[in-house]
Protein backbone atom coordinates (compact mmCIF):
# COMPACT_ATOMS: atom_id res chain seq x y z
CA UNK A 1 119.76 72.58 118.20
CA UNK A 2 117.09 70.39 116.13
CA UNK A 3 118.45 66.85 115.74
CA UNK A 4 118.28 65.96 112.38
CA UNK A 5 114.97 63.96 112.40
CA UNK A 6 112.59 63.50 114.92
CA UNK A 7 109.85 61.20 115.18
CA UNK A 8 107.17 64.49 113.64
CA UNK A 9 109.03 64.23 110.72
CA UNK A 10 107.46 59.99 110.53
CA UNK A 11 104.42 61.31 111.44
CA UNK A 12 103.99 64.66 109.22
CA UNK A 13 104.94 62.04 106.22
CA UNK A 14 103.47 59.05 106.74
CA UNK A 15 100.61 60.10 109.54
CA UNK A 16 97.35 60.76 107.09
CA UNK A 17 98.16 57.25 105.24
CA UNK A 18 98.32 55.42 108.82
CA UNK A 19 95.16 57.49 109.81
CA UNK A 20 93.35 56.93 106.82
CA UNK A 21 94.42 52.90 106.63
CA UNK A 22 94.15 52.46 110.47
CA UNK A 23 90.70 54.44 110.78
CA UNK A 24 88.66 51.72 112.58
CA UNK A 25 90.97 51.22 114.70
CA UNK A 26 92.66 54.64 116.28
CA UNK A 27 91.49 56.16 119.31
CA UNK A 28 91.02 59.25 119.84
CA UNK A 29 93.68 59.58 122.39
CA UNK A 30 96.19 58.19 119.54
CA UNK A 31 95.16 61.03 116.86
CA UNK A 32 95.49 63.91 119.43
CA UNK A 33 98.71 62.74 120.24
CA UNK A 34 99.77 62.31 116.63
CA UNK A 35 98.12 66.41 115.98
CA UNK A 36 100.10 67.72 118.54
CA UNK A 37 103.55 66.02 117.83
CA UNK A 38 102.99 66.87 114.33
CA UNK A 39 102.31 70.28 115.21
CA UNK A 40 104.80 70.79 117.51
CA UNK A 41 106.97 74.16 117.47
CA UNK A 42 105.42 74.70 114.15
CA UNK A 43 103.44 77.79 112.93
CA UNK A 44 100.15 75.72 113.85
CA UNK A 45 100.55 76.59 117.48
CA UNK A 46 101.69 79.90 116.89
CA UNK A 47 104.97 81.42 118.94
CA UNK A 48 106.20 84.56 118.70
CA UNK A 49 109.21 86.77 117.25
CA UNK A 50 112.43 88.30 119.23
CA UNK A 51 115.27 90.37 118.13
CA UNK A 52 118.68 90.51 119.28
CA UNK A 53 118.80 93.76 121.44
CA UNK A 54 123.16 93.80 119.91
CA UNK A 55 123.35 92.51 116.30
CA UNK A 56 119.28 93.00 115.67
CA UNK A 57 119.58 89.33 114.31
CA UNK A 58 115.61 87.98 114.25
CA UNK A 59 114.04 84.74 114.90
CA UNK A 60 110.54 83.02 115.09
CA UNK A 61 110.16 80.71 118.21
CA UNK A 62 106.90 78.37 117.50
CA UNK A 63 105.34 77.20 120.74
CA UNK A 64 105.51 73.97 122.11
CA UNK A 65 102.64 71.04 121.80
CA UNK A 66 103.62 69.69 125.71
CA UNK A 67 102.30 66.89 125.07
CA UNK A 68 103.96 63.99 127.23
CA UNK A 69 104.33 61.70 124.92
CA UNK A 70 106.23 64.32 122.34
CA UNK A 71 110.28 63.88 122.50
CA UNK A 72 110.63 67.83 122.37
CA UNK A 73 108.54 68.55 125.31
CA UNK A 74 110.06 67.03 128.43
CA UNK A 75 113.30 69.21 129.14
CA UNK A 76 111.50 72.03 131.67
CA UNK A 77 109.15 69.04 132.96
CA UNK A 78 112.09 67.10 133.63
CA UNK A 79 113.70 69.91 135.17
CA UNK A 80 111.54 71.19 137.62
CA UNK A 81 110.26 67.63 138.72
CA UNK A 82 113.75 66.93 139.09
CA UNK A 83 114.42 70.48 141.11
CA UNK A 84 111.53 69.36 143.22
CA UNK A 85 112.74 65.97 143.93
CA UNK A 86 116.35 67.30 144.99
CA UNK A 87 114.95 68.84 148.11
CA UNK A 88 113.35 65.30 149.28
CA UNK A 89 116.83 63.33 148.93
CA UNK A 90 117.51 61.89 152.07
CA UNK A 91 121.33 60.74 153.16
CA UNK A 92 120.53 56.94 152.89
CA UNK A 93 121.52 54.68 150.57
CA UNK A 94 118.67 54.83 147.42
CA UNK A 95 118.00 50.94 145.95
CA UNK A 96 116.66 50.57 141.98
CA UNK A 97 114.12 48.09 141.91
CA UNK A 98 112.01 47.30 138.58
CA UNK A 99 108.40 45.24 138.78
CA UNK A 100 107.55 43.76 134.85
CA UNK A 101 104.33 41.01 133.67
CA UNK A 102 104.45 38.38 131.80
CA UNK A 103 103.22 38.32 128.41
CA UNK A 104 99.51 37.18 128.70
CA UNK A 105 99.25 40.01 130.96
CA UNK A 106 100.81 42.41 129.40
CA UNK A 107 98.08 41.38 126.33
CA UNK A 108 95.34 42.06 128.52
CA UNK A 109 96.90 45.04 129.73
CA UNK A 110 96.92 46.53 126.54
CA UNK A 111 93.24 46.81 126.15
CA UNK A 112 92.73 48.10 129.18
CA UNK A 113 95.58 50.58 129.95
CA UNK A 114 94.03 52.44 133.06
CA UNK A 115 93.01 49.32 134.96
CA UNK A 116 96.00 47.24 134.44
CA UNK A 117 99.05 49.72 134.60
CA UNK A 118 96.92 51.65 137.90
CA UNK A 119 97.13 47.33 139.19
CA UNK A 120 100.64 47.21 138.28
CA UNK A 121 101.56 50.28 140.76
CA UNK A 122 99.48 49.00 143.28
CA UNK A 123 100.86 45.86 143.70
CA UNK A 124 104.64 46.83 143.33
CA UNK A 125 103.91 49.69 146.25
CA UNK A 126 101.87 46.76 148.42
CA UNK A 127 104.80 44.13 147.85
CA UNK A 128 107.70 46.07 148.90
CA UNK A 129 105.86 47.68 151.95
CA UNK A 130 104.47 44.78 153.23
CA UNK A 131 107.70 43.29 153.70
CA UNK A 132 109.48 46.14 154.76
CA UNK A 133 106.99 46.50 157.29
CA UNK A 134 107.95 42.69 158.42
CA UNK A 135 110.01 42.68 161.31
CA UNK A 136 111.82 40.09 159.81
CA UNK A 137 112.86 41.70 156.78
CA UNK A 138 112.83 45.72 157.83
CA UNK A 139 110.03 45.79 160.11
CA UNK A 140 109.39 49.08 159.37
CA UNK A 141 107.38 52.33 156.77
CA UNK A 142 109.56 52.67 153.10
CA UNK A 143 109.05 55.15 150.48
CA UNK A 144 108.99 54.79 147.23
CA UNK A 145 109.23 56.59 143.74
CA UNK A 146 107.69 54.52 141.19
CA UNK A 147 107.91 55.44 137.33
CA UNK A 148 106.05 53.26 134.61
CA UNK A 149 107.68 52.83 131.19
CA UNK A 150 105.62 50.72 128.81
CA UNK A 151 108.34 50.05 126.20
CA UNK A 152 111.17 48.12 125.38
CA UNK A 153 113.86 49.27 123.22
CA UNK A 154 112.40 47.81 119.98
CA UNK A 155 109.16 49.76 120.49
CA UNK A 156 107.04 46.28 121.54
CA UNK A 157 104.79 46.85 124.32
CA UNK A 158 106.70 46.09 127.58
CA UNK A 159 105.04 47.33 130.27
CA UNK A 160 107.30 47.40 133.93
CA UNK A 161 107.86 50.14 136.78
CA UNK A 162 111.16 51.32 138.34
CA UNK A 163 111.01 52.03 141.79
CA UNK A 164 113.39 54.13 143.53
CA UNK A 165 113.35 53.02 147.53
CA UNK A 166 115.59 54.44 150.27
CA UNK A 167 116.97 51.36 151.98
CA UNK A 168 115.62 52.01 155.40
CA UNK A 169 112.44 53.25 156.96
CA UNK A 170 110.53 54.71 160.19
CA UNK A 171 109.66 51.99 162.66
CA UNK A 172 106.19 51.99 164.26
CA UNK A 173 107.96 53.82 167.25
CA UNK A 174 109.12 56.42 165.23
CA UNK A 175 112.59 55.31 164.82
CA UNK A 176 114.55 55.34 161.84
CA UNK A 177 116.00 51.92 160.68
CA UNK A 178 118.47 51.47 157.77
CA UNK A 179 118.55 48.41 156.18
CA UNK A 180 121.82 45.84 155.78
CA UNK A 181 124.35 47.49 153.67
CA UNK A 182 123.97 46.59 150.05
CA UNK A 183 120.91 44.25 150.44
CA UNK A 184 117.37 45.97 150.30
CA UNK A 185 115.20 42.93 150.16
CA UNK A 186 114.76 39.59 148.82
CA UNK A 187 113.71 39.58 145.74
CA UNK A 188 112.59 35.84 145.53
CA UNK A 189 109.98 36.98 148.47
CA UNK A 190 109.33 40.29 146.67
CA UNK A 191 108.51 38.55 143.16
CA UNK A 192 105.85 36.11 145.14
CA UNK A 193 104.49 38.19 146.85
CA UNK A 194 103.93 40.41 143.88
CA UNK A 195 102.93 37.99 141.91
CA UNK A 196 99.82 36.84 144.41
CA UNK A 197 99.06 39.88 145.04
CA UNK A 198 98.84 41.57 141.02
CA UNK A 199 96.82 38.15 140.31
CA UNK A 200 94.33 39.00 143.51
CA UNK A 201 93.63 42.75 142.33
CA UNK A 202 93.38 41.45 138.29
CA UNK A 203 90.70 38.85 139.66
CA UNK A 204 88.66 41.52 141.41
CA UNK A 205 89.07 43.79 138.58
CA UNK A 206 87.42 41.17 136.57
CA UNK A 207 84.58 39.82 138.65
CA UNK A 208 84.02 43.83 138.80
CA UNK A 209 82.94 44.12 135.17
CA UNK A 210 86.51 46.67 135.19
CA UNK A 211 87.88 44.61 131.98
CA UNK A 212 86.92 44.81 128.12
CA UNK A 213 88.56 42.27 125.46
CA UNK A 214 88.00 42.23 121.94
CA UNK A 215 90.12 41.00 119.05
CA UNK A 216 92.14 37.60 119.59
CA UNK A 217 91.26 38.58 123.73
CA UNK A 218 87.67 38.68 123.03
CA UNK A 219 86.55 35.28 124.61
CA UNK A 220 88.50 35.96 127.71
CA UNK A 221 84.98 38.01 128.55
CA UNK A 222 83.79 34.68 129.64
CA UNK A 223 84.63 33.91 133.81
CA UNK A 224 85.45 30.63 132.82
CA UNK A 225 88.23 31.42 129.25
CA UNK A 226 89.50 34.26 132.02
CA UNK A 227 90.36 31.59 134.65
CA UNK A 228 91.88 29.62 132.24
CA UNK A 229 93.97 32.05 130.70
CA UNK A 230 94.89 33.18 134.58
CA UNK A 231 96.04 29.87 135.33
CA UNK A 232 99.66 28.63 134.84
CA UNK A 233 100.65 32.44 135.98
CA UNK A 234 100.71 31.42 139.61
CA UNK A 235 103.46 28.50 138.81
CA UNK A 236 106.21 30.51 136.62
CA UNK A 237 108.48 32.70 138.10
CA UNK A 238 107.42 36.69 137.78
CA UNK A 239 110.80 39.02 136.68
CA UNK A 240 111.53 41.15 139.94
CA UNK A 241 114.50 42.27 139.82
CA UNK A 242 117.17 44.48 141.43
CA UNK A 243 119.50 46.64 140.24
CA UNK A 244 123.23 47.71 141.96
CA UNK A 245 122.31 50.34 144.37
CA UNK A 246 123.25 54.26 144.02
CA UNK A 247 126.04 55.52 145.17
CA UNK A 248 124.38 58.58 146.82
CA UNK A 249 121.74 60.76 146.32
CA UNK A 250 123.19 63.05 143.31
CA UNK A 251 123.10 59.45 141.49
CA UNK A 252 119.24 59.25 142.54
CA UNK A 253 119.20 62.80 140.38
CA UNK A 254 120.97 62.06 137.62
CA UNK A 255 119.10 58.44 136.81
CA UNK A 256 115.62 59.98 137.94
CA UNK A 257 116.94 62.43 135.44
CA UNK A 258 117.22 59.92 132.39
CA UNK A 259 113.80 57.75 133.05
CA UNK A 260 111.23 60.03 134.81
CA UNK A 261 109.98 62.27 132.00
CA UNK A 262 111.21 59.45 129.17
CA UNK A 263 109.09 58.67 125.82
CA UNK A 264 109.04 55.46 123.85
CA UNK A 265 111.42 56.87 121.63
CA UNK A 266 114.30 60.02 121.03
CA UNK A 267 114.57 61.85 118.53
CA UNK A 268 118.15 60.85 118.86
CA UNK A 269 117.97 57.55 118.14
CA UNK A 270 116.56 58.06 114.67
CA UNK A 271 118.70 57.63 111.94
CA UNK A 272 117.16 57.45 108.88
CA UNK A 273 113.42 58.04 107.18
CA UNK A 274 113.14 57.52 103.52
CA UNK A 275 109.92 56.98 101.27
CA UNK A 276 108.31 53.99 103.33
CA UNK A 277 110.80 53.15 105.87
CA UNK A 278 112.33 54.51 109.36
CA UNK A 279 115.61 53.13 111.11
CA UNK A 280 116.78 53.64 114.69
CA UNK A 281 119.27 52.79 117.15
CA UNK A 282 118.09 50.49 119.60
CA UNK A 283 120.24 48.11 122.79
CA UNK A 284 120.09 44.78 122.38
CA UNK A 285 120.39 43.70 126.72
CA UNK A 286 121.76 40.58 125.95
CA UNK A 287 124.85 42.23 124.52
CA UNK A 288 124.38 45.61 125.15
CA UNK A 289 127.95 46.12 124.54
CA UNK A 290 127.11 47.76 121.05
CA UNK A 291 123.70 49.14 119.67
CA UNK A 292 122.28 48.06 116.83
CA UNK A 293 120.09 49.31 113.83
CA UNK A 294 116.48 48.06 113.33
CA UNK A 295 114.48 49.06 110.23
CA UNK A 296 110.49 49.16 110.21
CA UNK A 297 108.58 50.34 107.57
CA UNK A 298 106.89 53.61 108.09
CA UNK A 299 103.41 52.11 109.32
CA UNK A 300 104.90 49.18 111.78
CA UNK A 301 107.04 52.35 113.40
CA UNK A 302 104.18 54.35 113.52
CA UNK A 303 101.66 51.71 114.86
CA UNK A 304 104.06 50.11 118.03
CA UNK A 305 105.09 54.11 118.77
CA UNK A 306 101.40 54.51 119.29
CA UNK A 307 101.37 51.27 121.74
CA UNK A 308 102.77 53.59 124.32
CA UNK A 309 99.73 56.42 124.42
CA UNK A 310 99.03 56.47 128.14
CA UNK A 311 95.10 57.47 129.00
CA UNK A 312 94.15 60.57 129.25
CA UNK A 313 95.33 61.68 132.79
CA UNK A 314 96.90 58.64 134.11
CA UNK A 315 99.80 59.67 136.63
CA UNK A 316 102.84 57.30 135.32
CA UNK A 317 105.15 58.67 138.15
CA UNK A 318 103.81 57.73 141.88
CA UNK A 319 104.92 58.27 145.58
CA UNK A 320 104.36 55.69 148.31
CA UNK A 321 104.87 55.11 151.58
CA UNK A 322 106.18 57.93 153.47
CA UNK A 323 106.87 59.99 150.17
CA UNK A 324 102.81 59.81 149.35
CA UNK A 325 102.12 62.97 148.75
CA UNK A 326 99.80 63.46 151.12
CA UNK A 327 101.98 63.09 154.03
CA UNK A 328 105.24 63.50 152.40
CA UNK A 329 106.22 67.22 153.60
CA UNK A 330 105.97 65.68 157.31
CA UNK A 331 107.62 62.61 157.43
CA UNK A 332 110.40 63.57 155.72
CA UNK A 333 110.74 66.29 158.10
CA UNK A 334 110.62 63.66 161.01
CA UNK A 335 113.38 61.93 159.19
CA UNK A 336 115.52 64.25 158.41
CA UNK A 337 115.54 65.02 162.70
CA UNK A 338 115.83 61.54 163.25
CA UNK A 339 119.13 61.54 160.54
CA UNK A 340 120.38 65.04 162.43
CA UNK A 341 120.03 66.44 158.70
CA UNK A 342 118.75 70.04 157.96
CA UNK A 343 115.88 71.13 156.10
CA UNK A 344 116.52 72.00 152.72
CA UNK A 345 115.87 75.78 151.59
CA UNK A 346 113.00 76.16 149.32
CA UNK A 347 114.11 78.46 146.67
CA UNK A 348 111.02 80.21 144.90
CA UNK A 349 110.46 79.78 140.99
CA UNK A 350 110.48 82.10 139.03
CA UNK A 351 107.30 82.24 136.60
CA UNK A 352 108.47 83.27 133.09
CA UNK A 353 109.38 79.85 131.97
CA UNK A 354 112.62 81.30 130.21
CA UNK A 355 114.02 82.18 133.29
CA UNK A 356 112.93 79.11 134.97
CA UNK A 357 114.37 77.50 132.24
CA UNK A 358 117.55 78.74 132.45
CA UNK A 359 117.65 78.34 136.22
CA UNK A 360 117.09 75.29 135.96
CA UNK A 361 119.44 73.54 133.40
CA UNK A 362 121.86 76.27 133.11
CA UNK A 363 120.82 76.48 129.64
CA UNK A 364 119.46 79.95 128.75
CA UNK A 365 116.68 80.26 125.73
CA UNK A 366 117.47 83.90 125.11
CA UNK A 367 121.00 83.84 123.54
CA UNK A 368 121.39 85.06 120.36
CA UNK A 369 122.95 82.34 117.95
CA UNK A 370 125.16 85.07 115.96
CA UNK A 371 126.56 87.17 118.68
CA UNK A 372 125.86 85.72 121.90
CA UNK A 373 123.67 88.78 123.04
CA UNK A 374 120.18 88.68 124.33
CA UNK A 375 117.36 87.90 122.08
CA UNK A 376 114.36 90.44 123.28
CA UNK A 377 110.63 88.85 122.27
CA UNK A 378 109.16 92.13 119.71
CA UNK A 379 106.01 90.40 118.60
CA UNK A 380 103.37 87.57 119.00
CA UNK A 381 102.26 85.13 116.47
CA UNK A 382 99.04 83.56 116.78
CA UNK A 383 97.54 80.52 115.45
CA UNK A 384 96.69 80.39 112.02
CA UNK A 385 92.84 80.11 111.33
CA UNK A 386 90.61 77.17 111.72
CA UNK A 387 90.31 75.48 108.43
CA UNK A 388 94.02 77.10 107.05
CA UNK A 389 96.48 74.56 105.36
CA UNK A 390 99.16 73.43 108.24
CA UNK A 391 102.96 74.80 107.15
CA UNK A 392 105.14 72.33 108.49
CA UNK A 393 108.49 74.16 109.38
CA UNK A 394 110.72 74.13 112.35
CA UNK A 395 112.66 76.72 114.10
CA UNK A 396 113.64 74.50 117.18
């Protein structure tokens, strides 16, 4: 069912005023993503028509944009990311830990997206295998699942990674070693080493010519301004921090489930959009007890939903260690005879995505709102013509 509003609705009535007052300074990247979550499930991508084959009841479906930044387009990516991620569970206790920057960072980042959030995996996925790899922390080869979200729940740019890490690992002698029950690893040495190590890769990215600033960053193009700005970073205290660990591997699913395939925003937390104005629910962590209800006008919503545009073809969900994808397949099958586990059964997909669908969330697309039957697709509706009026209407 179609929540009541949805974050197309902002941008179908307040888009063309941002675009036309924000012209200088949208990217490309920012008005495709703003066409196709406009566009979404609307005639503009076309869709196609199906019948009840019991009560002859008839509906349009519009296609979807798939964009990954639209809230409407993440339940079958979820689902079969998640499907694929159920057969590489291992019996081990799963730890939740989350890598963020500090501000002046996370102002540079912002310019240069790519460089900066690739440096941000990098040095999470370094940190917590070089001292797992210390004999006297682990001593041994983690995994890790690494997920980047780049907002907080007020929409400001927040940029941080949650990393999913079995607590244990294969020793250079091919043993498996689990580490001490409830403790993964200290993350007073994780957060320092982290810290030297993000700073190392940001310098080299620099002395590279791999950073642009303009605006209120633009003098940090000079070595010297850079250094400057670089240097009371290594003297505060970098948030690392660790979460309770799972209680098994179903509880890997279900919070992979909630953060993986994520956007800044749901449509669900929308509550109201009048003339010039938008309010949502958002979580206040310091007393998350209750939510609460922030209003921004139309533009201001519009603008810091657009903070969270990822480049074109950045991965924001990584594998490291011994789930890297290229050997991933083969050391979990080493582990899983070290752990006296079987091999889980690869069950073929099938390829009509309403079947998959339904396979995989147990929520079938073809039922028939009126009478429960089974809603039979009778005709094809293609896009309008280039240079046609868009019809914005919704049959989600």
């Amino acid at each position: 069912m179609r929540p009541a509003l949805e974050v197309a609705d902002v941008f179908r009535r307040h888009g063309a005023a941002y675009r036309a007052d924000h012209a200088a300074t949208l990217s490309n990247r920012q008005r495709r993503v703003m066409a196709a979550i406009e566009a979404c499930r609307t005639p503009a991508l076309g869709g196609h028509v199906e019948q009840c084959d019991d009560c002859g009841d008839v509906r349009i479906a519009y296609n979807s944009c798939r964009d990954r930044h639209c809230p409407k387009c993440q339940g079958l990516a979820r689902a079969q990311w998640l499907a694929d991620r159920q057969a590489e569970l291992l019996p081990v206790t799963y730890f939740h830990v989350v890598f963020t920057m500090p501000a002046p960072i996370a102002a540079i980042a912002l310019q240069n997206k790519a460089i900066v959030y690739d440096i941000l995996f990098k040095a999470a996925a370094e940190t917590v295998r070089s001292i797992a790899a210390d004999a006297k922390h682990l001593g041994a080869e983690t995994g890790m699942i690494a997920v980047l979200h780049t907002w907080g729940q007020s929409l400001f740019h927040h940029p941080h990674v949650h990393c999913i890490v079995p607590g244990g690992g294969l020793t250079p002698d091919g043993r498996w070693v689990s580490c001490r029950p409830g403790f993964f690893l200290s993350v007073r040495v994780l957060s320092r080493l982290y810290r030297r190590v993000f700073l190392q890769r940001l310098e080299a990215a620099f002395g590279a010519g791999a950073l642009s600033f303009f605006g209120d960053l633009a003098p940090l193009a000079e070595p010297a301004a850079f250094t400057a700005h670089l240097r009371p970073l290594p003297q505060i205290e970098w948030v690392v921090y660790a979460k309770r660990p799972f209680g098994g591997p179903q509880q890997v699913l279900d919070y992979l489930g909630r953060y993986t395939h994520r956007v800044a925003i749901a449509n669900s937390r929308l509550i109201n959009i009048d003339d010039a104005q938008v309010q949502f629910r958002w979580k206040d962590y310091r007393r998350p007890e209750k939510s609460k209800l922030m209003t921004l006008d139309a533009d201001e919503f519009i603008r810091r939903f657009l903070l969270h545009v990822l480049p074109s073809g950045f991965r924001r969900i990584r594998h490291f260690g011994f789930l890297a994808n290229a050997h991933r397949s083969a050391r979990l099958a080493t582990i899983r005879a070290l752990l006296a586990v079987p091999t889980p059964t690869a069950n073929e997909q099938p390829r009509d995505y309403r079947t998959r669908y339904a396979l995989l969330t147990g929520r079938p697309l073809d039922i028939c709102p009126c009478c429960g039957g089974r809603m039979v697709e009778i005709a094809i509706l293609g896009r309008p013509r280039a240079g046609s009026s868009p019809v914005w209407c919704n049959s989600s």
